[in-house]
N, C-alpha and C. Protein backbone atom coordinates (compact mmCIF):
# COMPACT_ATOMS: atom_id res chain seq x y z
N UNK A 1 0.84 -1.16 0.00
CA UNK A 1 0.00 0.00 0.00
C UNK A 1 0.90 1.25 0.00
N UNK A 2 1.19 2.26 -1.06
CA UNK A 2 1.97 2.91 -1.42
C UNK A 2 1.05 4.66 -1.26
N UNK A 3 1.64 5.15 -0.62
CA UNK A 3 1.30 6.75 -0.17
C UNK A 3 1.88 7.75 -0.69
N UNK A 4 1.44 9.20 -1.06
CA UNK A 4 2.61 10.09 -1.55
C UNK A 4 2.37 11.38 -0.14
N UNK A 5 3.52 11.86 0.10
CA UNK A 5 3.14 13.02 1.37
C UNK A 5 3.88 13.76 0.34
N UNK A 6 3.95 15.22 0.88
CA UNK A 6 4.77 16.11 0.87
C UNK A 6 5.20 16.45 2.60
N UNK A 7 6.55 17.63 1.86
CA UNK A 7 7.28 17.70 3.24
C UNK A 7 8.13 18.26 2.76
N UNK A 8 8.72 19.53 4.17
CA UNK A 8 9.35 20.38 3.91
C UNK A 8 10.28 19.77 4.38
N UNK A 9 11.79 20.43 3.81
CA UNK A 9 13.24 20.19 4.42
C UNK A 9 13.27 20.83 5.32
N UNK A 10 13.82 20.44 6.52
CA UNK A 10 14.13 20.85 7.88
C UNK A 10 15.61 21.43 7.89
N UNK A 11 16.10 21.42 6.65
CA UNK A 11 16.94 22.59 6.80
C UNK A 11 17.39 23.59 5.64
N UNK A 12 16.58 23.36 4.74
CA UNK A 12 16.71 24.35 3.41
C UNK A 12 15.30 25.21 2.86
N UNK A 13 14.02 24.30 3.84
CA UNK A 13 12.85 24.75 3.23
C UNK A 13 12.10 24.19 2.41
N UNK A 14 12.90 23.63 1.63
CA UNK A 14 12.80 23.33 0.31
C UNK A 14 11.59 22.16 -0.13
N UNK A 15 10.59 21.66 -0.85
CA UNK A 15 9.45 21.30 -0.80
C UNK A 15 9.78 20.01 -1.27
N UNK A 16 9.44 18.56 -0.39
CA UNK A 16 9.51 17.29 -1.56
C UNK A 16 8.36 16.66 -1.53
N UNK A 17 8.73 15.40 -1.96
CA UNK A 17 7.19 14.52 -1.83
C UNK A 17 7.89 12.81 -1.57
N UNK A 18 7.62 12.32 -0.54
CA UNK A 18 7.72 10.79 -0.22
C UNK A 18 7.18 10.21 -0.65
N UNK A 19 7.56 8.74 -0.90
CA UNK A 19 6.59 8.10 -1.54
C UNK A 19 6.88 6.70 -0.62
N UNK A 20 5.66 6.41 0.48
CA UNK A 20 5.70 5.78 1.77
C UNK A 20 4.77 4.75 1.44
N UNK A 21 5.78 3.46 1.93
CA UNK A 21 5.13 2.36 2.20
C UNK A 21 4.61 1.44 3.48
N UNK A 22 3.05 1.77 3.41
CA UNK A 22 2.74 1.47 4.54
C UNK A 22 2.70 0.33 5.32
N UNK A 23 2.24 -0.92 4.20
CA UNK A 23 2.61 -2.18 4.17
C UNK A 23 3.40 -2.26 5.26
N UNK A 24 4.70 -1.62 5.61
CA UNK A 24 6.08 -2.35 6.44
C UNK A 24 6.07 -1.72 8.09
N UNK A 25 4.55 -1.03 7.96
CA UNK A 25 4.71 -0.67 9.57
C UNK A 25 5.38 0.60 10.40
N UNK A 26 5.28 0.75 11.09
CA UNK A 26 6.21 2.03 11.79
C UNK A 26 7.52 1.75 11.33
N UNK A 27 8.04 3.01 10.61
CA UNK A 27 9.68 3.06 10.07
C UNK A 27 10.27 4.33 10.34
N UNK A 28 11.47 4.20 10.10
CA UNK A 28 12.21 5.71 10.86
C UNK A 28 13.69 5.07 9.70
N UNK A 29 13.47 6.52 8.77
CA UNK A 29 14.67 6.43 8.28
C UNK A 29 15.20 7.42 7.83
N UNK A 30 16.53 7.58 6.51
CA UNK A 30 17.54 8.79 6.66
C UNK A 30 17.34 8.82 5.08
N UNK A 31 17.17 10.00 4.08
CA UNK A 31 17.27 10.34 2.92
C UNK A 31 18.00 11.82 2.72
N UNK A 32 18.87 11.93 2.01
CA UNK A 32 19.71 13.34 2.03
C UNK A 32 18.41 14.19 1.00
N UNK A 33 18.39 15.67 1.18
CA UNK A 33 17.44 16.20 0.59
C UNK A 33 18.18 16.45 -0.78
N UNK A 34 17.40 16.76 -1.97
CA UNK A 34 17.82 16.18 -3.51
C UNK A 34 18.08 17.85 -3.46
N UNK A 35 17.90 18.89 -2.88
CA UNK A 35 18.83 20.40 -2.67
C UNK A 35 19.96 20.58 -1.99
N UNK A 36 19.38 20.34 -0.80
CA UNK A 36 20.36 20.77 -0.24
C UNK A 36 21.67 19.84 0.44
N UNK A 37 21.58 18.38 0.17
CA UNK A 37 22.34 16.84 -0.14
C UNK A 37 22.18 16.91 1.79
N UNK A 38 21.30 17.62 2.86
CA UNK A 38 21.21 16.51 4.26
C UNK A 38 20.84 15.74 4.53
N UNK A 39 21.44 15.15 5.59
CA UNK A 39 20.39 13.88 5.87
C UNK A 39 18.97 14.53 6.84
N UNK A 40 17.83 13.96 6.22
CA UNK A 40 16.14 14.10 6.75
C UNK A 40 16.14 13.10 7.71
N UNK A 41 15.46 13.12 8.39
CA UNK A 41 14.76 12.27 9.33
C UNK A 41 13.33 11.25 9.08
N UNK A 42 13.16 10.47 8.38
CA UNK A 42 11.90 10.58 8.19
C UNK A 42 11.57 9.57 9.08
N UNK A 43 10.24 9.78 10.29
CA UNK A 43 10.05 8.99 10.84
C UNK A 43 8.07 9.01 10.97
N UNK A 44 7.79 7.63 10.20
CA UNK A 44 6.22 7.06 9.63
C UNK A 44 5.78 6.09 11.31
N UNK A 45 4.59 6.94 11.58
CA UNK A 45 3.79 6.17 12.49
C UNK A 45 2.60 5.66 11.54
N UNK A 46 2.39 3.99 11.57
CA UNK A 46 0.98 3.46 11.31
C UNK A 46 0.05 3.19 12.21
N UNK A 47 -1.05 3.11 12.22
CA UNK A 47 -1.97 2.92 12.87
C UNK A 47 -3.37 2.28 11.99
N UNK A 48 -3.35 1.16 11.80
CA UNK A 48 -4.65 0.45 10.70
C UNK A 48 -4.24 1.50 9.42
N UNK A 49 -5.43 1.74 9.22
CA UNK A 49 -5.77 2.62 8.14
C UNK A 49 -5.26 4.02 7.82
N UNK A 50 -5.01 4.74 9.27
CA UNK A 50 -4.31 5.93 9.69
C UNK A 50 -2.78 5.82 9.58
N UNK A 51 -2.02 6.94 9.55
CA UNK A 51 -0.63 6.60 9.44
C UNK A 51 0.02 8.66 9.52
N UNK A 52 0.91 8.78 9.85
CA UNK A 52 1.40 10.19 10.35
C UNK A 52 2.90 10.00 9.58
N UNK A 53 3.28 11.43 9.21
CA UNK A 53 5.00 11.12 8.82
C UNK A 53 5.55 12.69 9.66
N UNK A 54 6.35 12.32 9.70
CA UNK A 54 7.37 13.53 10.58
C UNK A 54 8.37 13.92 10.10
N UNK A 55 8.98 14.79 9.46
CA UNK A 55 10.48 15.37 9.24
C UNK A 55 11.33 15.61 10.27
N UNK A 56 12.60 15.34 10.64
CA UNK A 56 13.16 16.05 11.37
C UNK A 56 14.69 16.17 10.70
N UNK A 57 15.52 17.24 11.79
CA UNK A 57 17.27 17.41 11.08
C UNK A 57 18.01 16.35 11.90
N UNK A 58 18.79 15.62 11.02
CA UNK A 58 19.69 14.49 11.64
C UNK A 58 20.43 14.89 13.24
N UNK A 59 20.31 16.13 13.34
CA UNK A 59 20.93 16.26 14.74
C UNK A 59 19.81 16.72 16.14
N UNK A 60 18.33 16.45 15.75
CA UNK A 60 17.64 16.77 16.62
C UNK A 60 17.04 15.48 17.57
């Protein structure tokens, strides 16, 4: 089950879009932003049908 979010960079601003698979459950992982090359935070809460995503900066 494949999702698209958007989401801002947590340290350039800069606007993307994920493309989250829900299938695999609560995940927490690291993608450098395609501007500004950091590492993101991305960390996906599921819940059934419901599901949340979070940005954060690798040092928070």
């Amino acid at each position: 089950m494949l999702e698209t979010q958007n989401y801002q960079c947590p340290y350039c601003g800069e606007e993307g879009e994920a493309v989250l698979d829900l299938s695999g459950g609560d995940q927490r992982y690291i993608e450098d932003c395609a501007v500004c090359c950091r590492p993101i935070v991305f960390d996906l809460r599921t819940d059934g049908t419901d599901w949340q995503l979070e940005v954060f900066r690798e040092d928070e």
